[in-house]
PDB file of N, CA and C in Angstrom:
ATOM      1  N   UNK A   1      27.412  37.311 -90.818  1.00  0.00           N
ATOM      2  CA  UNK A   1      27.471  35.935 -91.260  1.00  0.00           C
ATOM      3  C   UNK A   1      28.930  35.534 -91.463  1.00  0.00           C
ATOM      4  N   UNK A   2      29.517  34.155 -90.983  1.00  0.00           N
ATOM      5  CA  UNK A   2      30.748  33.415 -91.014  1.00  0.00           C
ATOM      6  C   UNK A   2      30.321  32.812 -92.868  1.00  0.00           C
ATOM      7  N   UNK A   3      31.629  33.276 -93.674  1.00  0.00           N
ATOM      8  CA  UNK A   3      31.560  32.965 -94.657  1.00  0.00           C
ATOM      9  C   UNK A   3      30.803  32.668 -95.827  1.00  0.00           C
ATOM     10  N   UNK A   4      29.713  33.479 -95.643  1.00  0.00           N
ATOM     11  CA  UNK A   4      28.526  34.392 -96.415  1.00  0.00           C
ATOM     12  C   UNK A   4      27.649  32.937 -96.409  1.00  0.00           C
ATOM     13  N   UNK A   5      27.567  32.334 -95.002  1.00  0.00           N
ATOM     14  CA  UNK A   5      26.501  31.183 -95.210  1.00  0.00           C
ATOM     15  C   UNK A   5      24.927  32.064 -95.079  1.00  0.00           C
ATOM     16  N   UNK A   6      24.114  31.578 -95.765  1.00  0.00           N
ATOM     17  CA  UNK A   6      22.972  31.855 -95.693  1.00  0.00           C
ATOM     18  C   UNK A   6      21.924  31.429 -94.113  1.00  0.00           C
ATOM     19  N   UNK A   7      21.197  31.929 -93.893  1.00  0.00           N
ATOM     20  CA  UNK A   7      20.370  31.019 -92.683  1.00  0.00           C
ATOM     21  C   UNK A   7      19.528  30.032 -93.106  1.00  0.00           C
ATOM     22  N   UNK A   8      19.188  29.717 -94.200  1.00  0.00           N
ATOM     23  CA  UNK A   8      18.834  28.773 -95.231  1.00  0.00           C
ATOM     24  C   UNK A   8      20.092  27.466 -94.932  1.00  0.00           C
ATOM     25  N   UNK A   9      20.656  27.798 -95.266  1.00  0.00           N
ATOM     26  CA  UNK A   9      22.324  26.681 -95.664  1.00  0.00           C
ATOM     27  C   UNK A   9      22.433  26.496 -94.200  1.00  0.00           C
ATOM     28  N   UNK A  10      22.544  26.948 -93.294  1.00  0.00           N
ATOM     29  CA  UNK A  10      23.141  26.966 -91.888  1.00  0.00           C
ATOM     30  C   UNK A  10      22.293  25.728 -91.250  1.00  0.00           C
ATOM     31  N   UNK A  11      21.227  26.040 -91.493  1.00  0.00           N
ATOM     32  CA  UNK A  11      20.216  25.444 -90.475  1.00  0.00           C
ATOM     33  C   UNK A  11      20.146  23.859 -91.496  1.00  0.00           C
ATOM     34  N   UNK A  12      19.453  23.171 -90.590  1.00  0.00           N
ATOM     35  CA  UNK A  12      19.543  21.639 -91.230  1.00  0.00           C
ATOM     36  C   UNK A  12      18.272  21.396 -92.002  1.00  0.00           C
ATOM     37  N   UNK A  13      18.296  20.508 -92.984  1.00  0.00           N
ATOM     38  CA  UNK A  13      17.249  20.504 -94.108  1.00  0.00           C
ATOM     39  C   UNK A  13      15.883  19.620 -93.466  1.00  0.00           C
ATOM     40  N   UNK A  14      14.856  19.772 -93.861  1.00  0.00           N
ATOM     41  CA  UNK A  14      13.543  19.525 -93.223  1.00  0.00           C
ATOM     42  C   UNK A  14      12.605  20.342 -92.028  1.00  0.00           C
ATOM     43  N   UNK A  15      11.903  19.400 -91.475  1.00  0.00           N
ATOM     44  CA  UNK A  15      11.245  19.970 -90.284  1.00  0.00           C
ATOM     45  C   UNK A  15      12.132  20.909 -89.468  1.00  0.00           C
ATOM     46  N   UNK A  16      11.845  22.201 -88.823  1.00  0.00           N
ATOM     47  CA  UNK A  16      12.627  22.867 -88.096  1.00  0.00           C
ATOM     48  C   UNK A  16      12.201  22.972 -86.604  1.00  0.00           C
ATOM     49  N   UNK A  17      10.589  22.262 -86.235  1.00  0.00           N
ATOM     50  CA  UNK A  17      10.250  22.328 -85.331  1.00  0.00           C
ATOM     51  C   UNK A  17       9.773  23.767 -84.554  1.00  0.00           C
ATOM     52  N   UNK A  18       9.118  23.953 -83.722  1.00  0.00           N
ATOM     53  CA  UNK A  18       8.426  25.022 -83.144  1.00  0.00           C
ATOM     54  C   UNK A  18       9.899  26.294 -82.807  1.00  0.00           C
ATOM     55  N   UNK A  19       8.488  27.360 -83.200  1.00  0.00           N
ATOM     56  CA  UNK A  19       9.595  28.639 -83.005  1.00  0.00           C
ATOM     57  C   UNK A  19       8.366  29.302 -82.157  1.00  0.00           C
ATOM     58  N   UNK A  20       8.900  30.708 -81.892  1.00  0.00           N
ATOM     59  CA  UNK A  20       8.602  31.452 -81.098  1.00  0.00           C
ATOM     60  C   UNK A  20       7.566  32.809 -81.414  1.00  0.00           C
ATOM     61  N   UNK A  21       7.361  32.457 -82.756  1.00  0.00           N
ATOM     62  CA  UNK A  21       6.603  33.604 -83.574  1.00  0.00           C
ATOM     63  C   UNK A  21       4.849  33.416 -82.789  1.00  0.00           C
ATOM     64  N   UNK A  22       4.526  34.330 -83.759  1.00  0.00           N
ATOM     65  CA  UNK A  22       2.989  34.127 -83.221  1.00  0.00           C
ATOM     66  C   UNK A  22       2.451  32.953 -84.105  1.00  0.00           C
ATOM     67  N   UNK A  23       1.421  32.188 -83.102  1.00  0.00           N
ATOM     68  CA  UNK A  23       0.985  30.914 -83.215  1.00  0.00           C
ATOM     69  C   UNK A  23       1.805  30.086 -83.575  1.00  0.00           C
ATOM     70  N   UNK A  24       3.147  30.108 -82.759  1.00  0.00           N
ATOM     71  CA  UNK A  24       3.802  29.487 -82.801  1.00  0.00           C
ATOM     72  C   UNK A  24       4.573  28.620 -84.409  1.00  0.00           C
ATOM     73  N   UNK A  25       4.726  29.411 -85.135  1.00  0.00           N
ATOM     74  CA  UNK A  25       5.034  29.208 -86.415  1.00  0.00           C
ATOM     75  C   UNK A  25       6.355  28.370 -86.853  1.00  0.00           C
ATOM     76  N   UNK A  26       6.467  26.949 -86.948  1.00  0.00           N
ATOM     77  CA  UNK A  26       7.274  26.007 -87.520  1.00  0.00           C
ATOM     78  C   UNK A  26       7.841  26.652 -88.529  1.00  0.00           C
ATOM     79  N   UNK A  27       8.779  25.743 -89.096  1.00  0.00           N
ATOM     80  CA  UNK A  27       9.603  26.160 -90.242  1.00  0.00           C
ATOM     81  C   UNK A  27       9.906  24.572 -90.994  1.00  0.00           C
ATOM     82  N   UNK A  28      10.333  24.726 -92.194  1.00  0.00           N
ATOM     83  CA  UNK A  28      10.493  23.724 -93.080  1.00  0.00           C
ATOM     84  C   UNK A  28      11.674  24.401 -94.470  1.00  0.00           C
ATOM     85  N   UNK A  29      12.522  23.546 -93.986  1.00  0.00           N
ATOM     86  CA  UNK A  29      14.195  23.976 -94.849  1.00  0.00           C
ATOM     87  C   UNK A  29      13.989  22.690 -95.641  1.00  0.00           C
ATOM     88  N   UNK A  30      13.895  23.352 -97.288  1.00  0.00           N
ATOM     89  CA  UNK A  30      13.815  22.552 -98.227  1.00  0.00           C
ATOM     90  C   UNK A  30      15.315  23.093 -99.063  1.00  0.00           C
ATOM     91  N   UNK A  31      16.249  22.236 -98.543  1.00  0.00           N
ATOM     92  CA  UNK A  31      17.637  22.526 -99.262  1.00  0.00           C
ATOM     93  C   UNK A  31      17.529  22.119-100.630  1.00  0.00           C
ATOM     94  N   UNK A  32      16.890  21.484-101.497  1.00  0.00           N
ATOM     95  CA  UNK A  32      17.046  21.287-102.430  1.00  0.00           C
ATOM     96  C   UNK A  32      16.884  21.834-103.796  1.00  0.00           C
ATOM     97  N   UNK A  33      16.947  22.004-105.398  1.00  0.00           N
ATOM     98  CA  UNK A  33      16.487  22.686-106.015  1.00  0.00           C
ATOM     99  C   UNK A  33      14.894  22.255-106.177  1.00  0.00           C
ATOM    100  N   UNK A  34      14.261  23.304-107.372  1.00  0.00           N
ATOM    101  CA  UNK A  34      12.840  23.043-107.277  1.00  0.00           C
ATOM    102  C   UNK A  34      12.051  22.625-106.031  1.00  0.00           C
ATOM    103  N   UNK A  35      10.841  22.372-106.296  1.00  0.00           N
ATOM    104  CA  UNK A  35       9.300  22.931-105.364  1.00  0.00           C
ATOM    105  C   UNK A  35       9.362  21.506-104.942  1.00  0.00           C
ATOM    106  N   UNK A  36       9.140  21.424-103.522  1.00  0.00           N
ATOM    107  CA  UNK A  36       8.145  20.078-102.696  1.00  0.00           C
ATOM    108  C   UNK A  36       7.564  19.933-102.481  1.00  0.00           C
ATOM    109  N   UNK A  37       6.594  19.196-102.587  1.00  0.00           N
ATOM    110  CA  UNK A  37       5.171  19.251-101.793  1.00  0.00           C
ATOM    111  C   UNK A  37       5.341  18.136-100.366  1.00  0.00           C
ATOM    112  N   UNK A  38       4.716  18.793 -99.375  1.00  0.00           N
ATOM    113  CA  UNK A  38       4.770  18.613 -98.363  1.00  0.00           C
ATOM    114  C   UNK A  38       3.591  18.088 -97.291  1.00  0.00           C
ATOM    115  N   UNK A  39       3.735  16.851 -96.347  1.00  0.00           N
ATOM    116  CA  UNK A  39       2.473  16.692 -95.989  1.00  0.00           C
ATOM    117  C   UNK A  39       2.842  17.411 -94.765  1.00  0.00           C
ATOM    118  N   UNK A  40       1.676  17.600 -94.203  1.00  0.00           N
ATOM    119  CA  UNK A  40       1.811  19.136 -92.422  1.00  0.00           C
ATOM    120  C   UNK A  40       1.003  18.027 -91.742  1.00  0.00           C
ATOM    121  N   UNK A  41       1.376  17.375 -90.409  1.00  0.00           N
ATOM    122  CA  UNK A  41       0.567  16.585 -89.778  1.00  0.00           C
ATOM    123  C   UNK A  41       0.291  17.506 -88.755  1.00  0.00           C
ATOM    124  N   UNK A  42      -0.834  18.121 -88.440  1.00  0.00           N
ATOM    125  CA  UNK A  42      -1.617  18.472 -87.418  1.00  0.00           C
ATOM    126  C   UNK A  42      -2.126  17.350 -85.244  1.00  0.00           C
ATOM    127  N   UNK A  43      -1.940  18.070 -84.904  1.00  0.00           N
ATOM    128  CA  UNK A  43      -2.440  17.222 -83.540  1.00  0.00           C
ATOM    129  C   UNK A  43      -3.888  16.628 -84.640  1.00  0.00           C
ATOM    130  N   UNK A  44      -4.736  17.377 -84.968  1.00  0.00           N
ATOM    131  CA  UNK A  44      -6.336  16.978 -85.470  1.00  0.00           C
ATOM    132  C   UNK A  44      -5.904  17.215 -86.842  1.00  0.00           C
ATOM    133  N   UNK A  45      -5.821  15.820 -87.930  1.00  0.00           N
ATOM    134  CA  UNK A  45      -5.285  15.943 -89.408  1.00  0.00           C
ATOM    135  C   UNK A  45      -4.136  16.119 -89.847  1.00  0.00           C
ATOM    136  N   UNK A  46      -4.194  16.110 -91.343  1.00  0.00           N
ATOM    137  CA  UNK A  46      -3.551  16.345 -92.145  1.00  0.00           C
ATOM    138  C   UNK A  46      -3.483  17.735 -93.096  1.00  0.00           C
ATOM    139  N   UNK A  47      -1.889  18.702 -93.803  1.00  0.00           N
ATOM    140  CA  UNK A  47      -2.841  19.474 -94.938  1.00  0.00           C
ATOM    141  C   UNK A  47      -1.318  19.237 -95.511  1.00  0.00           C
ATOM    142  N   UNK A  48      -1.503  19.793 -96.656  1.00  0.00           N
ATOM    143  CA  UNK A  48      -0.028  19.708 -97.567  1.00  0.00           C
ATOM    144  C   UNK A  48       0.290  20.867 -98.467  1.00  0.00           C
ATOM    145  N   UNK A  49       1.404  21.378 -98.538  1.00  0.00           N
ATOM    146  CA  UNK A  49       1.552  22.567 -98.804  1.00  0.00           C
ATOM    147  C   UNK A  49       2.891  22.574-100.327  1.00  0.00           C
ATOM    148  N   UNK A  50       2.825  23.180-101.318  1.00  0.00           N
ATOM    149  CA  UNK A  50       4.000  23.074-102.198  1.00  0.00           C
ATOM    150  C   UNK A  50       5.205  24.323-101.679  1.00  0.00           C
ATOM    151  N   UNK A  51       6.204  24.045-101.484  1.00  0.00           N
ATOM    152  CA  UNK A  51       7.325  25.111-100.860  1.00  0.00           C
ATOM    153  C   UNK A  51       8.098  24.948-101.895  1.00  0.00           C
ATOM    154  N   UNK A  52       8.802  25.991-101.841  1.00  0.00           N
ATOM    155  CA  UNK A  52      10.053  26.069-102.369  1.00  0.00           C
ATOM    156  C   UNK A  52      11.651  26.578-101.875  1.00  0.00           C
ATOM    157  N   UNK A  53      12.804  26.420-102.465  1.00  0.00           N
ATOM    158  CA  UNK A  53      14.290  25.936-102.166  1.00  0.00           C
ATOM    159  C   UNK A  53      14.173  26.864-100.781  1.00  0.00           C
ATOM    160  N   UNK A  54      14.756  26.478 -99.706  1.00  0.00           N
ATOM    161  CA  UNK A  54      14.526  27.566 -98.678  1.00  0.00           C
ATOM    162  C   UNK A  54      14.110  27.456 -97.521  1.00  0.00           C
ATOM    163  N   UNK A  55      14.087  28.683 -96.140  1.00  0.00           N
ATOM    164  CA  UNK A  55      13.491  28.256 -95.247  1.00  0.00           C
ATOM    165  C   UNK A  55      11.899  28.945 -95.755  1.00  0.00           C
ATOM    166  N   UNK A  56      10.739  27.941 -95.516  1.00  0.00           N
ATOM    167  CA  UNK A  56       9.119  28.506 -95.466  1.00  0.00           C
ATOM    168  C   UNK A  56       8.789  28.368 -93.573  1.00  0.00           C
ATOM    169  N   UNK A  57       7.887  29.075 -93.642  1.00  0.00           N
ATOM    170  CA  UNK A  57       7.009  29.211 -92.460  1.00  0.00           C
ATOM    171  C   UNK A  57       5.848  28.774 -92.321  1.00  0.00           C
ATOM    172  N   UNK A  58       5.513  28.025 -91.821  1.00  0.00           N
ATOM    173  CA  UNK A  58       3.963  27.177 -91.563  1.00  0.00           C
ATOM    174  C   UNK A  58       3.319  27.900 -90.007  1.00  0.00           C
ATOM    175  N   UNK A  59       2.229  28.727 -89.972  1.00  0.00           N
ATOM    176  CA  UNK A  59       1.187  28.420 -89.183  1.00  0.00           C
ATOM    177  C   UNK A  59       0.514  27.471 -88.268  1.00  0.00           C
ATOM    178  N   UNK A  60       1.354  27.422 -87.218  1.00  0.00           N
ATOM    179  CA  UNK A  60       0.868  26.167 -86.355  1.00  0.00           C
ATOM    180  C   UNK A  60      -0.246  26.880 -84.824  1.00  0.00           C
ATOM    181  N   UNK A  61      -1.878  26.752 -85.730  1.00  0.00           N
ATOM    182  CA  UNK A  61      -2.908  27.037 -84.564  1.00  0.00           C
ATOM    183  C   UNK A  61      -2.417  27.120 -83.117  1.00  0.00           C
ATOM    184  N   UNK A  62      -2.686  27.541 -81.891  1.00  0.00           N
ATOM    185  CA  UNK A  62      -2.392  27.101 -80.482  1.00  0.00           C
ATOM    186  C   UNK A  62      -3.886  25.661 -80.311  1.00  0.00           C
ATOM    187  N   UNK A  63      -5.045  26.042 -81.316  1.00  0.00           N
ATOM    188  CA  UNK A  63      -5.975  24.651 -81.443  1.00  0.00           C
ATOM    189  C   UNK A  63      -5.300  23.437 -82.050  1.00  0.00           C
ATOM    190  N   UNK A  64      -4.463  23.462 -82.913  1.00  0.00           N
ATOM    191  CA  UNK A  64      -4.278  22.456 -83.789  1.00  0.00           C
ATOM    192  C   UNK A  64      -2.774  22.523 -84.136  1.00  0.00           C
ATOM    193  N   UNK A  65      -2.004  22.075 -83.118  1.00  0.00           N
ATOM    194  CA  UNK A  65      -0.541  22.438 -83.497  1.00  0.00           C
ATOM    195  C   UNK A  65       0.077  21.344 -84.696  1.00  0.00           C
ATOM    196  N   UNK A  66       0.860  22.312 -85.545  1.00  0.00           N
ATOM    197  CA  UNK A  66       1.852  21.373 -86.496  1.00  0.00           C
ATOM    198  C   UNK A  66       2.804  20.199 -85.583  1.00  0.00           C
ATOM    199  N   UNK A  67       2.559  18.886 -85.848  1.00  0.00           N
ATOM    200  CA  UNK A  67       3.496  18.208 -85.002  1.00  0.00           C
ATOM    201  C   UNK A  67       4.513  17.671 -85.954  1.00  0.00           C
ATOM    202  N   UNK A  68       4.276  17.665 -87.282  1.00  0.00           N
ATOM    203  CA  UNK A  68       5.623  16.937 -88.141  1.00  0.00           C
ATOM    204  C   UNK A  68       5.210  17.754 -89.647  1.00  0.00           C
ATOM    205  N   UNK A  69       6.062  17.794 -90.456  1.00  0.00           N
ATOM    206  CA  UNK A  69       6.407  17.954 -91.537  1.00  0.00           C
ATOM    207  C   UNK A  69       7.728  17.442 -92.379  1.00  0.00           C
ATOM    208  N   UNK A  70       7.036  16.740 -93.600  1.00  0.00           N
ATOM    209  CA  UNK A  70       7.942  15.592 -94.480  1.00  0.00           C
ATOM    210  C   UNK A  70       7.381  15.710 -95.905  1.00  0.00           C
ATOM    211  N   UNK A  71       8.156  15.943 -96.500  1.00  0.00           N
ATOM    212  CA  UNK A  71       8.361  15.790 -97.735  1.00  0.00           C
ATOM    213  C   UNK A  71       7.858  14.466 -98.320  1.00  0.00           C
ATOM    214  N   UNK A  72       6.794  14.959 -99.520  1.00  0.00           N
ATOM    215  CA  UNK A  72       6.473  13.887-100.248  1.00  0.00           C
ATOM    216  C   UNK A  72       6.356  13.300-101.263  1.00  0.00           C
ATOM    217  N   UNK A  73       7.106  13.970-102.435  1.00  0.00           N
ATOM    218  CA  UNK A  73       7.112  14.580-104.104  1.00  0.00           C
ATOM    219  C   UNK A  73       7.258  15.573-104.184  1.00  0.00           C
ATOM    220  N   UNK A  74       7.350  16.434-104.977  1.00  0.00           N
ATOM    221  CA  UNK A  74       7.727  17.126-106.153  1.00  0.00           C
ATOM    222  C   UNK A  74       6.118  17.577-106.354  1.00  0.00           C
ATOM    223  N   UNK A  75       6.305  19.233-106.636  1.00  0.00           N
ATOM    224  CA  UNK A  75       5.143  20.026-107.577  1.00  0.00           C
ATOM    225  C   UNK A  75       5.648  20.751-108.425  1.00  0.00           C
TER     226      UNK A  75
END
C-alpha cells in the first residue's frame, strides 16, 4: 500500500458496482462514521440492508442481479 491508504479509503464512497466473485457479488463503500441503512434495488425488487464504515459485500443472484445501491438513513 502507497501511504498506508486502506482499500476502504482508496476506492470511492457508495455503490461499487459488479465484481467478479461468485454470484457476482457488488460492493458498497460506506466512508462515513456509524451504520447506514441501505436500499439494494434488484432487476425483480427491492431489499435493504444496515452496513457499516467500510467496504460490505452484497450477494447479487445470477436470477436477480443487484442493479443499484443508495443510501437511505441511518440505523
Amino acid at each position: 500500500m502507497i501511504g498506508g491508504a486502506s482499500v476502504a479509503q482508496a476506492a470511492s464512497c457508495g455503490f461499487q458496482g459488479k465484481n467478479n466473485e461468485a454470484y457476482d457479488a457488488v460492493h458498497y463503500n460506506h466512508c462515513g462514521s456509524g451504520n447506514v441503512y441501505v436500499q439494494i434495488d434488484y432487476w425483480i425488487g427491492t431489499g435493504n440492508a444496515c452496513l457499516g464504515p467500510g467496504m460490505s459485500s452484497i450477494t447479487s443472484f445470477p436470477w436477480n442481479r443487484v442493479q443499484n445501491v443508495f443510501a437511505v438513513g441511518s440505523c
